[in-house]
PDB file of N, CA and C in Angstrom:
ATOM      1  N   UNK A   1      84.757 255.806 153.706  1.00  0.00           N
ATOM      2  CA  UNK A   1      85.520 256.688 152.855  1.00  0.00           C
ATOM      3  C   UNK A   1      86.944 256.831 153.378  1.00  0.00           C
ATOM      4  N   UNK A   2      87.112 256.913 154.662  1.00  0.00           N
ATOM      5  CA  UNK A   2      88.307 256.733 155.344  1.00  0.00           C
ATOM      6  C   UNK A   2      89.295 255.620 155.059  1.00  0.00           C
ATOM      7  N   UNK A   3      88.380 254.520 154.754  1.00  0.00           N
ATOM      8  CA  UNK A   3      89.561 253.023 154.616  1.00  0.00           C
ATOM      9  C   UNK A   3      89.759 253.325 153.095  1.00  0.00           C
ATOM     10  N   UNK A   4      88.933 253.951 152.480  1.00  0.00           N
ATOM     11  CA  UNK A   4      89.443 253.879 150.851  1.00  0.00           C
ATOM     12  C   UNK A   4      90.735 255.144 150.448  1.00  0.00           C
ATOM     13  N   UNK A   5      90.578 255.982 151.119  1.00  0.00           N
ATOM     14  CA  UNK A   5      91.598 257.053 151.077  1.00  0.00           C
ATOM     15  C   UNK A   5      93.166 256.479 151.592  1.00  0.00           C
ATOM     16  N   UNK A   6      93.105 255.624 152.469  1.00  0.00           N
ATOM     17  CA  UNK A   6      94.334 255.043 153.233  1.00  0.00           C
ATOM     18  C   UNK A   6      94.307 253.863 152.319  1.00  0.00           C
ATOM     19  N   UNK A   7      93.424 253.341 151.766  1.00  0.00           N
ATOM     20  CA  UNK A   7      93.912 251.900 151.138  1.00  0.00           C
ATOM     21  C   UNK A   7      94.818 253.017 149.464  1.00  0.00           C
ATOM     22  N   UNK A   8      94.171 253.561 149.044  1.00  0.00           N
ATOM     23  CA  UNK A   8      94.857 254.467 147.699  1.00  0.00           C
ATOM     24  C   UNK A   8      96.205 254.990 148.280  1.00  0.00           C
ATOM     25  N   UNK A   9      96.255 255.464 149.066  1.00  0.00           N
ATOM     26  CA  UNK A   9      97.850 255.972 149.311  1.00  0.00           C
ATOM     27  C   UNK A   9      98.985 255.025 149.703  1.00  0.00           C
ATOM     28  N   UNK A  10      98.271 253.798 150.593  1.00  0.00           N
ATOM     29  CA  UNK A  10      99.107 252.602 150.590  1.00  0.00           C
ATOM     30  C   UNK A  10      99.623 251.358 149.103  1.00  0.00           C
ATOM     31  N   UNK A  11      98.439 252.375 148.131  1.00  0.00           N
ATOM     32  CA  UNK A  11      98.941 251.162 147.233  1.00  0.00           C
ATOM     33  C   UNK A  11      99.758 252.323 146.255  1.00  0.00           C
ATOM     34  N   UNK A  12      99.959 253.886 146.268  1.00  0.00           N
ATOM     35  CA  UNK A  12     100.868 254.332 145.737  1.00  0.00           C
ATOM     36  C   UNK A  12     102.125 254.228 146.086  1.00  0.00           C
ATOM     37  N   UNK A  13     102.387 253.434 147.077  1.00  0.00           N
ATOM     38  CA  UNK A  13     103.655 252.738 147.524  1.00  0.00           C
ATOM     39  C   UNK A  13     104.350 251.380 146.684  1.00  0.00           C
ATOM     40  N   UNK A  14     103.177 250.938 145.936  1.00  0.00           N
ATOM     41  CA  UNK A  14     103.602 249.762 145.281  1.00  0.00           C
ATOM     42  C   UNK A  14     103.973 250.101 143.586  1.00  0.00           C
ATOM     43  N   UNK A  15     105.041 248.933 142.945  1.00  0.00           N
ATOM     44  CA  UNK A  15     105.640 248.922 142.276  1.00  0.00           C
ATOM     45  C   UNK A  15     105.712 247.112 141.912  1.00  0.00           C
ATOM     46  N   UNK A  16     105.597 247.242 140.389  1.00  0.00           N
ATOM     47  CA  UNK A  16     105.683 245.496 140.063  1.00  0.00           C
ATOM     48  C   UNK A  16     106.023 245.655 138.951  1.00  0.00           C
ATOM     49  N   UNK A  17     106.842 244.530 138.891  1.00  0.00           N
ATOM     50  CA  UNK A  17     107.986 244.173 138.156  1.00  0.00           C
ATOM     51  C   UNK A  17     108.063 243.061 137.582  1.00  0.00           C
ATOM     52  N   UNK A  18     108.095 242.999 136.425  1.00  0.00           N
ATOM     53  CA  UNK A  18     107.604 241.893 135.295  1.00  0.00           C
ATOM     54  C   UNK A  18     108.853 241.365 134.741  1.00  0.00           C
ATOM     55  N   UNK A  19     109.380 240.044 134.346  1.00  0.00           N
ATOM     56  CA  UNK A  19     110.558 239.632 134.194  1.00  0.00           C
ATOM     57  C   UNK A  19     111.769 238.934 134.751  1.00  0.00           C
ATOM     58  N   UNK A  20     111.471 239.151 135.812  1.00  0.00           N
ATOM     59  CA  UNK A  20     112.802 239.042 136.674  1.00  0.00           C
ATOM     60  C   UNK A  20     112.303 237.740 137.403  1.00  0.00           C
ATOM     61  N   UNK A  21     113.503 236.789 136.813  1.00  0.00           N
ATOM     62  CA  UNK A  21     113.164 235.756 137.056  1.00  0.00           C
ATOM     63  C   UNK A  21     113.486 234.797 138.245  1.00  0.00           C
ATOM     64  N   UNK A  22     112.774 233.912 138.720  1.00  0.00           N
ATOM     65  CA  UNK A  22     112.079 233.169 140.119  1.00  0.00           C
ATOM     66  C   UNK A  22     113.560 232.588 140.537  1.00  0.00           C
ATOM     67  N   UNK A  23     114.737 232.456 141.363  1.00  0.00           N
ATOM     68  CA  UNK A  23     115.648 231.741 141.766  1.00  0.00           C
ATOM     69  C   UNK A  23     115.120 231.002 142.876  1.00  0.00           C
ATOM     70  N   UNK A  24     115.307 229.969 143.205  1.00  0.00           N
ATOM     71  CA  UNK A  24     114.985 229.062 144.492  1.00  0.00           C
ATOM     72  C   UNK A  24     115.708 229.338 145.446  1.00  0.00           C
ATOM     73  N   UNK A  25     116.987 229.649 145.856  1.00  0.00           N
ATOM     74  CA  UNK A  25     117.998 229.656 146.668  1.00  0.00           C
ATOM     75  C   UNK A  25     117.870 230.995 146.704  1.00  0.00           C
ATOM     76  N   UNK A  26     117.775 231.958 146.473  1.00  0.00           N
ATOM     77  CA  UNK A  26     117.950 233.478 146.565  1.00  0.00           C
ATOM     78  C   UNK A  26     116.728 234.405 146.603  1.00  0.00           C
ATOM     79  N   UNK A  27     116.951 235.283 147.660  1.00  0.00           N
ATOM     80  CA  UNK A  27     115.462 236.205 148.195  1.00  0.00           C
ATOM     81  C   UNK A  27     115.412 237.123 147.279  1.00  0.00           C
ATOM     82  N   UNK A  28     113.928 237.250 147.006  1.00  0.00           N
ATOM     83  CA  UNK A  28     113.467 238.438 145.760  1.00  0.00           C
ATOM     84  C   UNK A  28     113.943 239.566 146.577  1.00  0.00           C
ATOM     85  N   UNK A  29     113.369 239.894 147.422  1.00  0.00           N
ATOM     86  CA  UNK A  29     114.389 241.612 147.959  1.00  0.00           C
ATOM     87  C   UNK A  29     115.757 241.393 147.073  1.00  0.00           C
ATOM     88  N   UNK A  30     116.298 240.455 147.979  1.00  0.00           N
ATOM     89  CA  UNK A  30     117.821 240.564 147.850  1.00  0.00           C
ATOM     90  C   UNK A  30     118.351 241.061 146.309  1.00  0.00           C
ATOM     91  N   UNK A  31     117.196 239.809 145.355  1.00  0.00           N
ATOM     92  CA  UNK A  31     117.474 239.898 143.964  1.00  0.00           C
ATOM     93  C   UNK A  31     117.039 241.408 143.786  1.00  0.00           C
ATOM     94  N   UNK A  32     116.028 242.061 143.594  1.00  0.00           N
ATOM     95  CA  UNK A  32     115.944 243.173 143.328  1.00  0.00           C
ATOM     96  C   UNK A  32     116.518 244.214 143.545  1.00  0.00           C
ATOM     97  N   UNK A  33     116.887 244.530 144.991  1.00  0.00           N
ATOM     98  CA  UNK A  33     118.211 245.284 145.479  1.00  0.00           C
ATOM     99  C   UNK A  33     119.448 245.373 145.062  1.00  0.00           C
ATOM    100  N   UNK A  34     119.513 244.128 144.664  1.00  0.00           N
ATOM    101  CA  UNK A  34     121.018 244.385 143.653  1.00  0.00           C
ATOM    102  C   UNK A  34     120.823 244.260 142.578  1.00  0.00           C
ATOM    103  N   UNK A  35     119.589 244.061 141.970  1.00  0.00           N
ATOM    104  CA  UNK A  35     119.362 245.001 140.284  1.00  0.00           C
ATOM    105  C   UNK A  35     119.723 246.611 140.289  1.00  0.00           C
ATOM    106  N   UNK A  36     118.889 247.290 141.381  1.00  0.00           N
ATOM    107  CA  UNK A  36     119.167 248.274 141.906  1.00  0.00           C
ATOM    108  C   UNK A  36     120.229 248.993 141.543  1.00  0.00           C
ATOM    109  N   UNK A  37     121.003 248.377 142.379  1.00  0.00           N
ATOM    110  CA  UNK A  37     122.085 248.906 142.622  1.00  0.00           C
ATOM    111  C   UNK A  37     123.327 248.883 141.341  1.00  0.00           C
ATOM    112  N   UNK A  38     122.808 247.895 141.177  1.00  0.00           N
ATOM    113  CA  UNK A  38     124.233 247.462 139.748  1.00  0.00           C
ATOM    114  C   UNK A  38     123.723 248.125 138.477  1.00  0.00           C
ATOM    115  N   UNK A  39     122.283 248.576 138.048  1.00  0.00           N
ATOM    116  CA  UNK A  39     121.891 249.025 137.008  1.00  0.00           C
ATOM    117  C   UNK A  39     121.028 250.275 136.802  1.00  0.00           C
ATOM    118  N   UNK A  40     121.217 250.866 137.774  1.00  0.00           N
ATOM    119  CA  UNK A  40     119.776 252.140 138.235  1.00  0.00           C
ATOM    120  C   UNK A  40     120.560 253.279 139.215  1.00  0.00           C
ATOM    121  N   UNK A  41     120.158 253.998 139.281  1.00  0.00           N
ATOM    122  CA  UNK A  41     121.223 255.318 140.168  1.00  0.00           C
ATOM    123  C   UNK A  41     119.946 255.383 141.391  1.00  0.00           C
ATOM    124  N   UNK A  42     119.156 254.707 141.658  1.00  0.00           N
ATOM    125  CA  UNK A  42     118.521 254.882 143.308  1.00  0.00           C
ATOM    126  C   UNK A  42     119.044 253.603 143.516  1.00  0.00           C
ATOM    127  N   UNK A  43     118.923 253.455 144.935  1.00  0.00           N
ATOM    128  CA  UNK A  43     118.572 252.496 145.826  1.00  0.00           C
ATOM    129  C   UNK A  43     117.406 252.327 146.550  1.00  0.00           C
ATOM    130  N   UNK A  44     116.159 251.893 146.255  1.00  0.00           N
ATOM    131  CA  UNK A  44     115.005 251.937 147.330  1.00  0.00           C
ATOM    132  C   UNK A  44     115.345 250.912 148.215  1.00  0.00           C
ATOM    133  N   UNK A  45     114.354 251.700 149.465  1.00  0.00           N
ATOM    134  CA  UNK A  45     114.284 250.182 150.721  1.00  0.00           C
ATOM    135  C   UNK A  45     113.138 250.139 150.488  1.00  0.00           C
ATOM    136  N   UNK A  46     113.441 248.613 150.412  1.00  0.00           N
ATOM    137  CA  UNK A  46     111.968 247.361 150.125  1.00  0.00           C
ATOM    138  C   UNK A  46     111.692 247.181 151.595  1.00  0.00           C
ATOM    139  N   UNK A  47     110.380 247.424 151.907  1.00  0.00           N
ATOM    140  CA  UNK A  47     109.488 246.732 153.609  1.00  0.00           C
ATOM    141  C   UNK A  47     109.256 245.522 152.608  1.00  0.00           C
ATOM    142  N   UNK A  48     108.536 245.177 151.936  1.00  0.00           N
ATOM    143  CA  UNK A  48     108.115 243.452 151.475  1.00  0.00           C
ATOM    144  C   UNK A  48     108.069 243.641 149.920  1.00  0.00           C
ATOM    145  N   UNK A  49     108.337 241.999 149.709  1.00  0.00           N
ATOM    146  CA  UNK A  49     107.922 242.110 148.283  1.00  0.00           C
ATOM    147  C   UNK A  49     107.221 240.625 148.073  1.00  0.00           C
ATOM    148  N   UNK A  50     106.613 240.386 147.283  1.00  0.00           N
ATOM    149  CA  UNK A  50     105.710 238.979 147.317  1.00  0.00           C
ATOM    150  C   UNK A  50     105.361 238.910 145.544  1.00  0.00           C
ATOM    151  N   UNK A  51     105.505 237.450 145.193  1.00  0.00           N
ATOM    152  CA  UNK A  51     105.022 236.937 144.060  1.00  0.00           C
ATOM    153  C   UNK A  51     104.131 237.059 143.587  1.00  0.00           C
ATOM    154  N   UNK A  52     103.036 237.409 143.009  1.00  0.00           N
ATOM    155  CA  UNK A  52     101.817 237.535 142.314  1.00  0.00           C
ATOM    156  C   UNK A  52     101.668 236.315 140.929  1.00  0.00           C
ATOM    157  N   UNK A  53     100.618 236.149 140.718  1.00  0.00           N
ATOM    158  CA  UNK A  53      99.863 235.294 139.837  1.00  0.00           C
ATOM    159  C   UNK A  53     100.266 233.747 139.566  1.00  0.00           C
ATOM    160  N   UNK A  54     100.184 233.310 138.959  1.00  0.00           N
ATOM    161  CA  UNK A  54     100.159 231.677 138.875  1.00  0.00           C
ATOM    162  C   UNK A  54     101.043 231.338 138.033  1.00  0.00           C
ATOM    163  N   UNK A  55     101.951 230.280 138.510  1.00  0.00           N
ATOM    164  CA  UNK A  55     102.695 229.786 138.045  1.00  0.00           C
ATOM    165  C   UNK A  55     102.874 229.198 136.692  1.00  0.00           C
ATOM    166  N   UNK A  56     103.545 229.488 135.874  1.00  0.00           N
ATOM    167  CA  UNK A  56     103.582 228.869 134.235  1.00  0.00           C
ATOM    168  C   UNK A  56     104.955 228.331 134.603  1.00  0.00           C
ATOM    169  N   UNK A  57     104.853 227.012 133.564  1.00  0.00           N
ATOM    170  CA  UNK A  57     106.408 226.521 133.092  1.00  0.00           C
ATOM    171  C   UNK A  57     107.374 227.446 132.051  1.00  0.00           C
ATOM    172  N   UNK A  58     107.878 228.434 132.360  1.00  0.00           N
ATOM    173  CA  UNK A  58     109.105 228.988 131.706  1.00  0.00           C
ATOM    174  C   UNK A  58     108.944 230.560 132.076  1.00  0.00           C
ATOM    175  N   UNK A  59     107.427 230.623 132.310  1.00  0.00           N
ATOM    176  CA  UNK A  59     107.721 232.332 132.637  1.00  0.00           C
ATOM    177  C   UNK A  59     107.886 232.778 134.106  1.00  0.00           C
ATOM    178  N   UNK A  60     108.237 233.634 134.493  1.00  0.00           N
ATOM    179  CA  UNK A  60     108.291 234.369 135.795  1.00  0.00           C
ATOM    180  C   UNK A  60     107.091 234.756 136.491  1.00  0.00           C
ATOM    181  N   UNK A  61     106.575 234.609 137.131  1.00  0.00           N
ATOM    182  CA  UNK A  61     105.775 235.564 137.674  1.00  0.00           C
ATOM    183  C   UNK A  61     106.027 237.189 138.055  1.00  0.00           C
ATOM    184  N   UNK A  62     105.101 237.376 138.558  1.00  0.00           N
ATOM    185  CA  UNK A  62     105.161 239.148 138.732  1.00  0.00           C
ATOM    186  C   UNK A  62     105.613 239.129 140.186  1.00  0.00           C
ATOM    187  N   UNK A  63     106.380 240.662 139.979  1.00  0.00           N
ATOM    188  CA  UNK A  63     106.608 240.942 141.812  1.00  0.00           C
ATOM    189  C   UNK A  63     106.447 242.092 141.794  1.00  0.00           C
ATOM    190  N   UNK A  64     105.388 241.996 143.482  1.00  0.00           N
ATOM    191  CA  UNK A  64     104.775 243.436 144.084  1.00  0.00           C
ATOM    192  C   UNK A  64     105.495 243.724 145.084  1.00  0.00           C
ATOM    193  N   UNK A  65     106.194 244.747 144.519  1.00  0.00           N
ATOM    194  CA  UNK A  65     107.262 245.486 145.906  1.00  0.00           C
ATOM    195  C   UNK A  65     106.700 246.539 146.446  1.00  0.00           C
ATOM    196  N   UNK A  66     106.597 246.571 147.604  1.00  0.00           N
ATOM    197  CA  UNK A  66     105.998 247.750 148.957  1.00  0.00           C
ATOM    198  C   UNK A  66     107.230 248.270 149.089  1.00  0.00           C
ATOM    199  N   UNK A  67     107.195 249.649 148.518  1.00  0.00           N
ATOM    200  CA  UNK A  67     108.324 250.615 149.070  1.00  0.00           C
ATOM    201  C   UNK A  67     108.131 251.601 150.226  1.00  0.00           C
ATOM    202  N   UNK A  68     108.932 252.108 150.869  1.00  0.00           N
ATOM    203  CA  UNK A  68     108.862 253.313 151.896  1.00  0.00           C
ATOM    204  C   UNK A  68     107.523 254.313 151.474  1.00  0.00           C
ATOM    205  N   UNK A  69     107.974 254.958 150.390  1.00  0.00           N
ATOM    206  CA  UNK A  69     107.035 255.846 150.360  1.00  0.00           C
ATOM    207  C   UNK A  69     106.442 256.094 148.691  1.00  0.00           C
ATOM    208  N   UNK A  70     106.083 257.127 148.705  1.00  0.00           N
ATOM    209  CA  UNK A  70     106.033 257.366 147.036  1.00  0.00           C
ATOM    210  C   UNK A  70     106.747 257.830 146.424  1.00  0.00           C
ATOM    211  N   UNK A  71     107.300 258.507 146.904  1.00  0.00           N
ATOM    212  CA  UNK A  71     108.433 259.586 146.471  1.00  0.00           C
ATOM    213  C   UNK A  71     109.754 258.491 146.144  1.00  0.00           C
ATOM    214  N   UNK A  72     109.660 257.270 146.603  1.00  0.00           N
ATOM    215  CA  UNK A  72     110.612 256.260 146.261  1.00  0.00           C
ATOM    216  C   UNK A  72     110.635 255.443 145.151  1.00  0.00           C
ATOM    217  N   UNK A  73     109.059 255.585 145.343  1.00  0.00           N
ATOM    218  CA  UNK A  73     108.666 254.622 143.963  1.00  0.00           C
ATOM    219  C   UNK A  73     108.828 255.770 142.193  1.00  0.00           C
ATOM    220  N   UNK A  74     108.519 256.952 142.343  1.00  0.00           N
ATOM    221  CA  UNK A  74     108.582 257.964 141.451  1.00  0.00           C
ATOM    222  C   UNK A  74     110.274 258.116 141.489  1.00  0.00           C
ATOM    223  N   UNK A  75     111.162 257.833 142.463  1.00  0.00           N
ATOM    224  CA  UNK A  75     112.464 257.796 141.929  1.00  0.00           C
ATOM    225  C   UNK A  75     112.821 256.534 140.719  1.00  0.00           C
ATOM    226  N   UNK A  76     112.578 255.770 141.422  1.00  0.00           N
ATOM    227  CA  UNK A  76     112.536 254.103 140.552  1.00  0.00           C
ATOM    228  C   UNK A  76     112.106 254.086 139.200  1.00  0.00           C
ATOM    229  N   UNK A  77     111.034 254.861 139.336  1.00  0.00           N
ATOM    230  CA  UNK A  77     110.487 254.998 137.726  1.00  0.00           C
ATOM    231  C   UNK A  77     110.803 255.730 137.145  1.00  0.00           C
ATOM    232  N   UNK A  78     111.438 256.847 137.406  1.00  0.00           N
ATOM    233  CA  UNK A  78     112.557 257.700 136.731  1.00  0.00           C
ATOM    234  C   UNK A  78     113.311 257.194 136.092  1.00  0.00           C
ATOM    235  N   UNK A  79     114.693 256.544 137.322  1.00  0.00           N
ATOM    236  CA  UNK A  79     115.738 256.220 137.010  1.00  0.00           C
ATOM    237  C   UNK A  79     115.822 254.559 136.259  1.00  0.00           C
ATOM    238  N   UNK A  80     114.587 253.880 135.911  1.00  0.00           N
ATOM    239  CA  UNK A  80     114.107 252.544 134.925  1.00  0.00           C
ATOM    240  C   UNK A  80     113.992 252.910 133.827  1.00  0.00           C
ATOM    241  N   UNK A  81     113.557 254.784 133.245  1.00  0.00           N
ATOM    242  CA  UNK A  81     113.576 254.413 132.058  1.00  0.00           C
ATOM    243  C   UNK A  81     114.515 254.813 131.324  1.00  0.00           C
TER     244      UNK A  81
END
């Protein structure tokens, strides 16, 4: 019951993001951080972010960003809509 209580609060840290599309030369943090910044009134700090699901020819995949806390991620989703 212990690992399930810590696994739920670690995944209210996460946030994914549909759209934003795959560059080869350029880091998803990086890319997302300066979506951030140029179009949204927070700035979160990203600890990791990683690709999710399988590759199609033309669409993006998904990205799961691990933020600081929750209270970071409930800013984000504020200031997105």
């Amino acid at each position: 019951m212990h690992l399930t209580v810590h696994d739920l609060n670690r995944r209210k840290c996460n946030v994914i993001v549909s759209g934003l599309p795959e560059v080869d030369d350029a880091d998803d943090t990086e890319l997302f951080t300066s979506i951030c910044e140029n179009h949204l009134s927070c700035k979160p700090v990203v600890l990791k972010c990683r690709r999710i699901g399988k590759k199609f020819a033309g669409k993006p995949r998904r990205l799961l960003i691990h933020l600081r806390n929750e209270s970071a991620v409930q800013d984000l989703i504020k200031s997105a809509r």
